[in-house]
N, C-alpha and C. Protein backbone atom coordinates (compact mmCIF):
# COMPACT_ATOMS: atom_id res chain seq x y z
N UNK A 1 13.22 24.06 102.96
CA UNK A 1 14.29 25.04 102.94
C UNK A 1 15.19 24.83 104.17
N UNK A 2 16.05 24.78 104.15
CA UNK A 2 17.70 24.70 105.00
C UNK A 2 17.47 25.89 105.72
N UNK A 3 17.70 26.03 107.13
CA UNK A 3 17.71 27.13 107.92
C UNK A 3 18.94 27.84 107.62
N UNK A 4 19.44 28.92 107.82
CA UNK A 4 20.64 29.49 107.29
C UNK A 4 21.73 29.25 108.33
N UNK A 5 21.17 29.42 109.38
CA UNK A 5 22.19 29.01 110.52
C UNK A 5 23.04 27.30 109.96
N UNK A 6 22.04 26.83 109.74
CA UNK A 6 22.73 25.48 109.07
C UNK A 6 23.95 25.68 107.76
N UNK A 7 23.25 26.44 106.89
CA UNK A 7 24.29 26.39 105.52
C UNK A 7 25.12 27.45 105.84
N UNK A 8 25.04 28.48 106.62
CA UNK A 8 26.76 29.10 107.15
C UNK A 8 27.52 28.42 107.63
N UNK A 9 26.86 27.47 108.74
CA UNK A 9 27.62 26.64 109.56
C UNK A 9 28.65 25.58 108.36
N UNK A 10 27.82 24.93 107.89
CA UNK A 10 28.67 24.19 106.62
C UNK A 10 29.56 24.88 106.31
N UNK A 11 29.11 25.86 105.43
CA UNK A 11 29.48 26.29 104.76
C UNK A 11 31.50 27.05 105.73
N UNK A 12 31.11 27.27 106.66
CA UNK A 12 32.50 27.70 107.67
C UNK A 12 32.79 26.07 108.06
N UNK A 13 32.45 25.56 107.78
CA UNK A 13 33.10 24.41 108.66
C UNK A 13 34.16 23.15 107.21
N UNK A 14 33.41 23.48 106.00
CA UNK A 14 34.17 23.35 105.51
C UNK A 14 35.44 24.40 104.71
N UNK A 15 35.23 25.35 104.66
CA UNK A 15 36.55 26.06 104.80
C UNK A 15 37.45 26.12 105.96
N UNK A 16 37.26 25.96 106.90
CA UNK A 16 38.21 25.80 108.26
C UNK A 16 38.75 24.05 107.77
N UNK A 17 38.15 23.04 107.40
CA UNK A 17 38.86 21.90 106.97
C UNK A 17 39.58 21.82 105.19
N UNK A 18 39.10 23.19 104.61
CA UNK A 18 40.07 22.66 103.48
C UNK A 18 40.81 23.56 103.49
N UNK A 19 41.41 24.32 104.99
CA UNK A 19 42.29 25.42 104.96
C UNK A 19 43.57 24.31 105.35
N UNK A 20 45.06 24.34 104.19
CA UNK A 20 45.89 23.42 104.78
C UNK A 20 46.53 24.07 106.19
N UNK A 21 46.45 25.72 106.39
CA UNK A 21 47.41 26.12 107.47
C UNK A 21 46.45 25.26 109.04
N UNK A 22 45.65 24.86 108.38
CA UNK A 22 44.65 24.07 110.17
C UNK A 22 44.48 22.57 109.62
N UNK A 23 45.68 21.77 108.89
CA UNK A 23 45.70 20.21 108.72
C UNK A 23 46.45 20.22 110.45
N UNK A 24 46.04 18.84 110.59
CA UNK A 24 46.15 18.57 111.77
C UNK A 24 45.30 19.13 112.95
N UNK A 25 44.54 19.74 112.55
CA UNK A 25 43.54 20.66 113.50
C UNK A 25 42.42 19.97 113.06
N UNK A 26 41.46 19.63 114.42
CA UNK A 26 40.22 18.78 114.44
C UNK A 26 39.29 20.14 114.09
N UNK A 27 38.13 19.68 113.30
CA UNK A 27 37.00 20.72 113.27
C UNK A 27 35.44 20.11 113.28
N UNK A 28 35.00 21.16 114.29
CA UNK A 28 33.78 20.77 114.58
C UNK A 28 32.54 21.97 114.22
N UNK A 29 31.38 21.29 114.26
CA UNK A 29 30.40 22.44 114.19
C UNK A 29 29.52 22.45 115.34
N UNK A 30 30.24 21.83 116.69
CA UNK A 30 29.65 22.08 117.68
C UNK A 30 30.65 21.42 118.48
N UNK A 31 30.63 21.74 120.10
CA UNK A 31 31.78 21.61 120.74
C UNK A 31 31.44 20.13 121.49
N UNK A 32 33.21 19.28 120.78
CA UNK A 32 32.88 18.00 121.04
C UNK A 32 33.48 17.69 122.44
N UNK A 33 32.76 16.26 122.79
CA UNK A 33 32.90 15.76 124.41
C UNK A 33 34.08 15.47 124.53
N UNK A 34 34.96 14.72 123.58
CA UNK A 34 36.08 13.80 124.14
C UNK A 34 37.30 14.13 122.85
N UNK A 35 37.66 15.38 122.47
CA UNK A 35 38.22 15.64 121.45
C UNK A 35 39.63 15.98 122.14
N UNK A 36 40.26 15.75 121.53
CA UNK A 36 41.80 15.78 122.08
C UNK A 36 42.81 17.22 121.00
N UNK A 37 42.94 18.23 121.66
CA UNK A 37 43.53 19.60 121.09
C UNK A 37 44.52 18.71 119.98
N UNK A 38 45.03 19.38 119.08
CA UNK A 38 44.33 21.29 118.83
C UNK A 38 43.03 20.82 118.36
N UNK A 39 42.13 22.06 118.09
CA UNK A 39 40.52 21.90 117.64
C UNK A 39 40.06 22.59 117.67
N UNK A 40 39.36 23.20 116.70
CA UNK A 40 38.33 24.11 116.39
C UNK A 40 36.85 24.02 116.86
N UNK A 41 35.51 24.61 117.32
CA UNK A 41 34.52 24.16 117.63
C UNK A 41 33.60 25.55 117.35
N UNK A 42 32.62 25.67 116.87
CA UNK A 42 31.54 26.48 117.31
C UNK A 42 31.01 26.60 117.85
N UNK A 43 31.46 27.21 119.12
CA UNK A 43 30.39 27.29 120.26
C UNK A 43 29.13 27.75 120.23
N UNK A 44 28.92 28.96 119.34
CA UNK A 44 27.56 29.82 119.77
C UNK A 44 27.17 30.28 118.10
N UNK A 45 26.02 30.38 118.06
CA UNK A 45 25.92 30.80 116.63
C UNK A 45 24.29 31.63 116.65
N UNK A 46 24.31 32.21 116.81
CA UNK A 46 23.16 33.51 116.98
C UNK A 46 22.90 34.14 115.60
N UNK A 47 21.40 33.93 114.97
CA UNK A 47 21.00 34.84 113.98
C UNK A 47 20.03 36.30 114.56
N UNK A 48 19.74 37.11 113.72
CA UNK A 48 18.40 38.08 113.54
C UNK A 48 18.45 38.26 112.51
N UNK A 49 17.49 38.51 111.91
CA UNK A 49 16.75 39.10 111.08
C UNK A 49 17.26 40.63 110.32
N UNK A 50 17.85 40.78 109.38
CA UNK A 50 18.40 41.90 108.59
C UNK A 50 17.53 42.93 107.32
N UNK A 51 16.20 42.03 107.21
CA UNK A 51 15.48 42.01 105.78
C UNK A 51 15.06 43.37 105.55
N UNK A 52 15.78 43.41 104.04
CA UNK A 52 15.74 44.67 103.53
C UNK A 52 14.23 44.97 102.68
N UNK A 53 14.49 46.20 102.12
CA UNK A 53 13.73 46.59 101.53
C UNK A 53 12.78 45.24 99.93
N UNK A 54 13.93 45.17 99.34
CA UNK A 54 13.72 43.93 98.16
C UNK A 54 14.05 42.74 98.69
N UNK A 55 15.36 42.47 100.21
CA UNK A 55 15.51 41.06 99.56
C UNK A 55 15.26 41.19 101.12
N UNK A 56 15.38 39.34 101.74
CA UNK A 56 14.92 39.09 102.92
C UNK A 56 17.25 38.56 103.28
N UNK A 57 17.30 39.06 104.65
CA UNK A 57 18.63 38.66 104.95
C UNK A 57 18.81 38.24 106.61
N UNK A 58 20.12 38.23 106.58
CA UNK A 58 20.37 37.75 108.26
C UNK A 58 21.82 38.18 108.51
N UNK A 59 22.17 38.18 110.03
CA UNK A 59 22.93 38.68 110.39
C UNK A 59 23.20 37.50 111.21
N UNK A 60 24.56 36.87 111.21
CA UNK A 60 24.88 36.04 112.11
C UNK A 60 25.82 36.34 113.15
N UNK A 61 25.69 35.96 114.23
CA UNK A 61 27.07 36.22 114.81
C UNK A 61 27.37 34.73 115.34
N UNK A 62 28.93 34.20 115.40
CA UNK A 62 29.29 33.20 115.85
C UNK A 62 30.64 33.16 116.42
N UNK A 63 30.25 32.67 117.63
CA UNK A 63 31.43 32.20 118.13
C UNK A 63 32.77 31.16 118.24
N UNK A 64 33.66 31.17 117.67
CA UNK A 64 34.08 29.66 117.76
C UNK A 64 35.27 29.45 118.80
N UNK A 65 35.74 28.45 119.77
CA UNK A 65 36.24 28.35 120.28
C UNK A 65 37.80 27.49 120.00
N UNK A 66 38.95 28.07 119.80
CA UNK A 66 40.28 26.68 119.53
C UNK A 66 40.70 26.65 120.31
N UNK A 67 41.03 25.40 120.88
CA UNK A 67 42.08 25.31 121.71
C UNK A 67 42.95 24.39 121.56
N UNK A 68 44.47 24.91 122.06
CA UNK A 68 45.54 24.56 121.44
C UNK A 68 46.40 23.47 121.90
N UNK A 69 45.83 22.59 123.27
CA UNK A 69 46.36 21.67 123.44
C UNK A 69 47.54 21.85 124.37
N UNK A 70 48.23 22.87 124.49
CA UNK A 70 49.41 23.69 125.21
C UNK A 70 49.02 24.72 125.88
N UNK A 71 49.72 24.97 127.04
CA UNK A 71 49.66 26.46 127.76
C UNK A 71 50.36 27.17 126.78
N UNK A 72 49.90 27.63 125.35
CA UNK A 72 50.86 28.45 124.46
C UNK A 72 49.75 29.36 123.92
N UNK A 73 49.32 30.84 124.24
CA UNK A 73 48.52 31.68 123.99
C UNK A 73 48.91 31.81 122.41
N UNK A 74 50.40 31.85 122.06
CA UNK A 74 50.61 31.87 120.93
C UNK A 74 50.24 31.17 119.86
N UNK A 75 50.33 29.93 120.27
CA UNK A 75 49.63 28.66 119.59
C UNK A 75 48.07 28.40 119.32
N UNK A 76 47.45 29.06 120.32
CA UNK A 76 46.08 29.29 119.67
C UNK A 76 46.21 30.54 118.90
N UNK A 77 46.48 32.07 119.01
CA UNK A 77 46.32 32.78 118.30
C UNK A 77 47.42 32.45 116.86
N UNK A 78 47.65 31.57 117.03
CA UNK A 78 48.07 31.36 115.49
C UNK A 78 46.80 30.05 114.61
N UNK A 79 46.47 29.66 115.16
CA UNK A 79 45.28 28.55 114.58
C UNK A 79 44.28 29.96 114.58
N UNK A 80 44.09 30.50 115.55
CA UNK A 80 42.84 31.86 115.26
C UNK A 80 42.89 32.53 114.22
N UNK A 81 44.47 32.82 113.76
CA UNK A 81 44.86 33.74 112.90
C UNK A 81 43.89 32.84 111.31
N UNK A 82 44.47 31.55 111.27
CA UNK A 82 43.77 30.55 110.24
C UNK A 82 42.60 30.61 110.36
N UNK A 83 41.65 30.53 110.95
CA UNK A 83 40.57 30.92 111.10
C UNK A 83 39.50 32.01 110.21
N UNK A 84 40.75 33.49 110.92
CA UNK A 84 40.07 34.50 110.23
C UNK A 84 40.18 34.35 108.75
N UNK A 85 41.89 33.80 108.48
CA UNK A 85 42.02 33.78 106.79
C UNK A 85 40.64 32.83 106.35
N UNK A 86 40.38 31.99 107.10
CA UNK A 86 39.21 30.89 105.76
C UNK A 86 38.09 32.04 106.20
N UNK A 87 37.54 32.57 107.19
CA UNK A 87 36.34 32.87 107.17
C UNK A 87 36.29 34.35 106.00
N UNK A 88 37.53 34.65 106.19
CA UNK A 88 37.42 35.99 105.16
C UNK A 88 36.87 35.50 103.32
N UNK A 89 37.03 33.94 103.25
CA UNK A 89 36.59 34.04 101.88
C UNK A 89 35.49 32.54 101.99
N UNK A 90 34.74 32.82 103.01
CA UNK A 90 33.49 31.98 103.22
C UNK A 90 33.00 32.07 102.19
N UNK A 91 32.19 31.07 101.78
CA UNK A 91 31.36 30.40 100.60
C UNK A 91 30.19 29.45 101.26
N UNK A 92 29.30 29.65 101.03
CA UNK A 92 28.01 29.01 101.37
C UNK A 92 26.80 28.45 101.06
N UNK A 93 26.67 27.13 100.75
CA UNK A 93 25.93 27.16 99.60
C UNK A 93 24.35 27.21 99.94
N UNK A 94 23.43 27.89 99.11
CA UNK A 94 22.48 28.17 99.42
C UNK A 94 22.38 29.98 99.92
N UNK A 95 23.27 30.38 100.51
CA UNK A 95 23.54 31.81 100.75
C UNK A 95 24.48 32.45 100.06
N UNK A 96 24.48 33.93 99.97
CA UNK A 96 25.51 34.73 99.46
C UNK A 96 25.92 35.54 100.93
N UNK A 97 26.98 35.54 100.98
CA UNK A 97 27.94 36.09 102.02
C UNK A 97 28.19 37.51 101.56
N UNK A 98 27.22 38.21 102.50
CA UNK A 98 27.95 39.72 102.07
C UNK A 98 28.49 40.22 102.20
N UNK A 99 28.93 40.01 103.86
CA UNK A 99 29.91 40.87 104.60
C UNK A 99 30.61 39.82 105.76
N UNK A 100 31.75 40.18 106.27
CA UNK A 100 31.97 39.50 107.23
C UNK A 100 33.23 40.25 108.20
N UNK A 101 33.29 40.25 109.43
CA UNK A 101 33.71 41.10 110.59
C UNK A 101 34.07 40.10 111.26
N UNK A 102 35.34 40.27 111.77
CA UNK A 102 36.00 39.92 112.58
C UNK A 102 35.55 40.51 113.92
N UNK A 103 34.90 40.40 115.24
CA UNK A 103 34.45 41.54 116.01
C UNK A 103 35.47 41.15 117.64
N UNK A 104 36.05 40.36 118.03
CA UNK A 104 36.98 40.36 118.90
C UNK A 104 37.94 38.79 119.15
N UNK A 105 38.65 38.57 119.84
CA UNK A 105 39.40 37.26 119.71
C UNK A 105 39.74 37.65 121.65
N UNK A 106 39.59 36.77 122.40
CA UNK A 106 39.58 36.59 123.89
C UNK A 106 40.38 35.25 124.15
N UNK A 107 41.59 35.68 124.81
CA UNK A 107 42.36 34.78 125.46
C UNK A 107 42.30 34.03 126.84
N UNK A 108 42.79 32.84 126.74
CA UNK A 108 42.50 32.28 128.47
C UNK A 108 43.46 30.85 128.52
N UNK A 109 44.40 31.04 129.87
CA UNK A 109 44.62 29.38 129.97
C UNK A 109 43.41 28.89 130.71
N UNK A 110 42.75 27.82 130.73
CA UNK A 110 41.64 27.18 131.03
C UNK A 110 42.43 26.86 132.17
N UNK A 111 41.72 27.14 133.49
CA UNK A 111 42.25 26.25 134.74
C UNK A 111 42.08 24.76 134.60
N UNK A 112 40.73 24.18 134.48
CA UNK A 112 41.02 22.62 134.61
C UNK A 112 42.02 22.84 133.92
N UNK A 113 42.55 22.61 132.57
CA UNK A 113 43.78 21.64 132.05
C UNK A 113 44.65 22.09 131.48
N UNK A 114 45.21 23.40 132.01
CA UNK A 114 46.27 24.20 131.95
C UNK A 114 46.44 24.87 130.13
N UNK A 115 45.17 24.72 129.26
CA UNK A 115 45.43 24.80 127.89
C UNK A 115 44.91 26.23 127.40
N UNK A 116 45.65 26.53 126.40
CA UNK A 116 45.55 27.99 126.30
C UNK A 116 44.40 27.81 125.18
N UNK A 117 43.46 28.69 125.07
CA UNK A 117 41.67 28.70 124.47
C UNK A 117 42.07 30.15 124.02
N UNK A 118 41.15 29.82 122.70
CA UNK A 118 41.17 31.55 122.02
C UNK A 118 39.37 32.05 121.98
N UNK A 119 38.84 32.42 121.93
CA UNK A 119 37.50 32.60 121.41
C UNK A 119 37.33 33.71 120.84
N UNK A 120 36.82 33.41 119.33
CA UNK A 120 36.85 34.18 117.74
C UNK A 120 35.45 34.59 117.85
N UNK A 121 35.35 35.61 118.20
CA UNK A 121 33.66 36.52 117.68
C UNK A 121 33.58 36.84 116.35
N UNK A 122 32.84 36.27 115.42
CA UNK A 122 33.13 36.76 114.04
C UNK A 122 31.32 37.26 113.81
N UNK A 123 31.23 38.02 112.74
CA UNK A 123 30.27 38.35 112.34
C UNK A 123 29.64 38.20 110.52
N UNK A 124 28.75 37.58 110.53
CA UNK A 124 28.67 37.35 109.07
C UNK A 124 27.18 38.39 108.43
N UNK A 125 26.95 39.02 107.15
CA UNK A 125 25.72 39.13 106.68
C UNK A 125 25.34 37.78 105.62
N UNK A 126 24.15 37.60 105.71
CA UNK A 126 23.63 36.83 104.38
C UNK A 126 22.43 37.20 103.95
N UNK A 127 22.32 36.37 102.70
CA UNK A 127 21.32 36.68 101.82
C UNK A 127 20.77 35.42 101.55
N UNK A 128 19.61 35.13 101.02
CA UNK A 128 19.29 33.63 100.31
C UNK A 128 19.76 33.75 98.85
N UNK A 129 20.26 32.77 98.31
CA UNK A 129 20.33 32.57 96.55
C UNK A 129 19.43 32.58 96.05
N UNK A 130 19.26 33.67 95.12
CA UNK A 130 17.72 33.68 94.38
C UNK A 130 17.49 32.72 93.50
């Protein structure tokens, strides 16, 4: 059995690449060494345990980090904005997506290299496919 942290992760990582408003935007499912902006990455991806009464579930929370290549706060919160649109109609295979929360978006120009970084707190429920 596939850990779930794995098939969300897919499962978001290919909707963030077949979203056209983020062509030209690199995507990762973990934050790469030598990637050159703009770019998407998952920084953090934290489960627990949700299991209900009948079915067994999880609660994910994940972080992902874009950055936009420019000192342009705008320019990442517009790749962020893309973001939320694919994660709002996540698909996962192996899981059913029950719920999903947007829970904050945090701005920053990065001192080393003057580039403006967004970081997307999102929140997901799942279920296994029976």
């Amino acid at each position: 059995m596939t850990h779930p942290i794995v098939l969300l992760q897919n499962g978001l990582v290919a909707a963030l690449r077949d979203d056209p408003g983020l062509a030209g935007v690199g995507i990762f499912d973990a934050p790469p060494q030598a990637a050159v902006p703009p770019y998407v990455a998952i920084a953090r991806h934290d489960l627990l345990s949700r299991d209900g009464d009948l079915a067994p579930g999880h609660e994910h929370r994940v972080t992902l980090h874009v950055w936009a290549g420019q000192p342009s706060r705008r320019a990442a919160l517009a790749i962020a904005e893309r973001v939320l649109a694919a994660a709002e109609v996540l698909t996962a295979a192996g899981l059913v997506v029950t719920h999903v929360q947007h829970e904050r978006t945090d701005t920053a120009i990065d001192a080393e290299t003057g580039q403006a970084r967004a970081a997307v707190a999102l929140r997901f429920y799942s279920e296994p496919v029976a």
